[in-house]
Structure formats: C-alpha cells, structure tokens
C-alpha atoms as a PDB file:
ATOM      1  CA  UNK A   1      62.732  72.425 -30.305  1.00  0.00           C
ATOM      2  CA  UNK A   2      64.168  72.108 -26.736  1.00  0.00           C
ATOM      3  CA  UNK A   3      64.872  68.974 -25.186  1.00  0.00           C
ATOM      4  CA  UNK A   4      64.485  67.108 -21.939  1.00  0.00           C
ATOM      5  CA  UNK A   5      66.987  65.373 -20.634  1.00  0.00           C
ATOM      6  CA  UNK A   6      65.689  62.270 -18.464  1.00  0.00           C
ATOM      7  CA  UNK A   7      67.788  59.741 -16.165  1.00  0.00           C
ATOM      8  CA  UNK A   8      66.451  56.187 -16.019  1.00  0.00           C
ATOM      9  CA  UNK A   9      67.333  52.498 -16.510  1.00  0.00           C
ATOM     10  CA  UNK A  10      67.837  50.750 -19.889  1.00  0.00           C
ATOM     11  CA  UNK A  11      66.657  47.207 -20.461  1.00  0.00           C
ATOM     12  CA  UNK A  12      69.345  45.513 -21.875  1.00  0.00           C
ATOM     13  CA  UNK A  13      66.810  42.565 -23.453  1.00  0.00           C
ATOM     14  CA  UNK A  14      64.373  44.855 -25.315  1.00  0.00           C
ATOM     15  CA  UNK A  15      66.660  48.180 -25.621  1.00  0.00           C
ATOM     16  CA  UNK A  16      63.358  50.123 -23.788  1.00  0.00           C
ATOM     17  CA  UNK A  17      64.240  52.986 -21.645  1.00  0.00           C
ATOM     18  CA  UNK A  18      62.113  53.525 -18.341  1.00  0.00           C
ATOM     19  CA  UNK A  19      62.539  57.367 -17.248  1.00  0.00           C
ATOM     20  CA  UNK A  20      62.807  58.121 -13.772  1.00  0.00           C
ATOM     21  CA  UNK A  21      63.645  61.894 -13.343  1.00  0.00           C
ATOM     22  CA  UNK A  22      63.562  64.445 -16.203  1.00  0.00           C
ATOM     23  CA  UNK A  23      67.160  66.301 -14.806  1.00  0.00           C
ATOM     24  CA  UNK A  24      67.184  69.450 -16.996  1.00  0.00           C
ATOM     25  CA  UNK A  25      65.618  70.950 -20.116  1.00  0.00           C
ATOM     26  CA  UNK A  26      67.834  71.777 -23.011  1.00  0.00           C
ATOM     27  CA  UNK A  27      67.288  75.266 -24.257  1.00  0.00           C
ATOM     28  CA  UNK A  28      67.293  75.314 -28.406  1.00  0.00           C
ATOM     29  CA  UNK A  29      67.374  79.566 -28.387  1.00  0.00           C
ATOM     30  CA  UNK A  30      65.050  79.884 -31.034  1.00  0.00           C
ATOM     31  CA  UNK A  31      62.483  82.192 -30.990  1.00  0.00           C
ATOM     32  CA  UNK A  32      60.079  79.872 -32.692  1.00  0.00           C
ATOM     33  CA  UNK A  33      59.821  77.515 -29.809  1.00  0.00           C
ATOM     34  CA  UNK A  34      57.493  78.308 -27.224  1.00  0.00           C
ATOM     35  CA  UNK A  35      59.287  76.037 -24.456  1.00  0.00           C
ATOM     36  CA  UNK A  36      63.019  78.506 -25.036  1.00  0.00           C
ATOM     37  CA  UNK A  37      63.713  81.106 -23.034  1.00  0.00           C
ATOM     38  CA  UNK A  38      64.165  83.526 -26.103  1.00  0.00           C
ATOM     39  CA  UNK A  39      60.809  82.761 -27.109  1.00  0.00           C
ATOM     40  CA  UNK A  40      58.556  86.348 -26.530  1.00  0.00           C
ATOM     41  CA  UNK A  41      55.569  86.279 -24.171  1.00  0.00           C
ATOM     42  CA  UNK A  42      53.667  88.346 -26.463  1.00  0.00           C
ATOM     43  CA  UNK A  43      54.230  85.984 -29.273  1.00  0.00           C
ATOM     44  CA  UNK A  44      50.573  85.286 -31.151  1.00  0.00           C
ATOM     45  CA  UNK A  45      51.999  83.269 -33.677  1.00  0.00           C
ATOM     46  CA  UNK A  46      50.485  79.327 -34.528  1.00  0.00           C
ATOM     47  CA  UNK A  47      53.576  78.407 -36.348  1.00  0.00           C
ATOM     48  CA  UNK A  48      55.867  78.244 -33.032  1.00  0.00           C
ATOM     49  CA  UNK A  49      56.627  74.792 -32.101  1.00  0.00           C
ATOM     50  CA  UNK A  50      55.217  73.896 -28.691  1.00  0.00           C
ATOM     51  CA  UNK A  51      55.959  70.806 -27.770  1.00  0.00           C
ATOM     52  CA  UNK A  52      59.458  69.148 -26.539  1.00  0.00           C
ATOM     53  CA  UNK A  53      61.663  67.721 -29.293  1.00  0.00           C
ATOM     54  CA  UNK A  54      63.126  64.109 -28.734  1.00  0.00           C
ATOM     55  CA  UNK A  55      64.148  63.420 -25.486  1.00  0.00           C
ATOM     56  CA  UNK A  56      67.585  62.761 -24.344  1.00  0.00           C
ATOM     57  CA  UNK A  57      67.756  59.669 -22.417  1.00  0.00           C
ATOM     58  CA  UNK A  58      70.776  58.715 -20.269  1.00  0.00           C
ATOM     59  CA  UNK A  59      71.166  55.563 -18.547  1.00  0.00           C
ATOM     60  CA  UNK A  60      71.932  55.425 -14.748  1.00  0.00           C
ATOM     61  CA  UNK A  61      70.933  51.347 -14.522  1.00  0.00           C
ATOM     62  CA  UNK A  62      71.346  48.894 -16.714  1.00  0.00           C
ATOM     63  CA  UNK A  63      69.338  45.784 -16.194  1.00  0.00           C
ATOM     64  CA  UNK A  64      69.924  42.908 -18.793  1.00  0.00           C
ATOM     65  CA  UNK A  65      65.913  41.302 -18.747  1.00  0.00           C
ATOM     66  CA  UNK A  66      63.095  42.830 -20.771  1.00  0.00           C
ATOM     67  CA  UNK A  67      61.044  45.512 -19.212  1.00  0.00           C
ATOM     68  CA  UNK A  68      57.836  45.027 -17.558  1.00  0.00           C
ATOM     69  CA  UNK A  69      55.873  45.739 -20.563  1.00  0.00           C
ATOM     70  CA  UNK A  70      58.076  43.409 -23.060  1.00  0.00           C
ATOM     71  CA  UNK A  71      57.288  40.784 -20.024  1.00  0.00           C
ATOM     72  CA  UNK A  72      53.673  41.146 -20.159  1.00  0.00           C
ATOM     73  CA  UNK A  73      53.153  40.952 -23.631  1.00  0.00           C
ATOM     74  CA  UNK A  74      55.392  37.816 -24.061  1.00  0.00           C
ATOM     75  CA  UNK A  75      53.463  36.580 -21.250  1.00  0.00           C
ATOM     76  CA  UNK A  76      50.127  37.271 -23.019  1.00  0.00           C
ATOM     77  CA  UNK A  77      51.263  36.042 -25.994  1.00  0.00           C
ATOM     78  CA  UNK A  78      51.921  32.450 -24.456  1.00  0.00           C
ATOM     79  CA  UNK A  79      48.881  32.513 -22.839  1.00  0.00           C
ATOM     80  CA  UNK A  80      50.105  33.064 -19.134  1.00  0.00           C
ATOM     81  CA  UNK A  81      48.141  34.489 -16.518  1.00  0.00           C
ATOM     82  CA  UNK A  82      49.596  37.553 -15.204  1.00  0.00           C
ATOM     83  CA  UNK A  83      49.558  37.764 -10.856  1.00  0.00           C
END
C-alpha cells in the first residue's frame, strides 16, 4: 500500500499527532495497489488494495500540553463547561 507522508505538530502530553500538510505520497510499486503508479488503468480486479496504508507522520512542532481533543474530554470528564 502507498503511504502519505504528513507534516504536523506532536503533543508531547498525549503523544497525538495533529496533521497539517500531507507533503508527498510514498509510491509502494506494486501493481496491486490502486493508489501506485505501476498500478494499470485497465485493471478490473476487486482484490487491489485501494486505500492508503499507515501514514507517515513527521513532526515539525512539538508542543508539551495535550491536544485539543485530550483537553476537552478531560474537561468533560470533570464536569467543566467548555467556552
């Protein structure tokens, strides 16, 4: 399966990565993916994967707080109003 490869910032609290950009697509050169270049356009088969593997993440910010989400739910979870 080909991979994206995504810039964002990593929240040093909860480990969660928050993409900003997807910078590039790596190409697996199989001809069972339907996202490679290799793959044929007159391909009729069902078996070809056609969705994007695991994406790649790297980090271009590193914040050390939980992320927005992690935030709200502890905030929920104490019983906090959210503005």
């Amino acid at each position: 399966m080909c991979q994206q490869i995504a810039q964002g910032t990593r929240w040093g609290k909860c480990g969660h990565f928050q993409r900003h950009l997807v910078i590039a697509v790596l190409d697996c050169n199989t001809l069972r993916c339907e996202r490679s270049c290799h793959h044929p356009p007159t391909c009729r088969s069902k078996t070809c994967a056609t969705t994007f593997g695991k994406e790649i993440q790297r980090d271009v910010d590193f914040v050390d707080e939980y992320c927005f989400a992690c935030r709200a739910a502890q905030a929920k979870a104490a019983g906090v109003p959210l503005r």
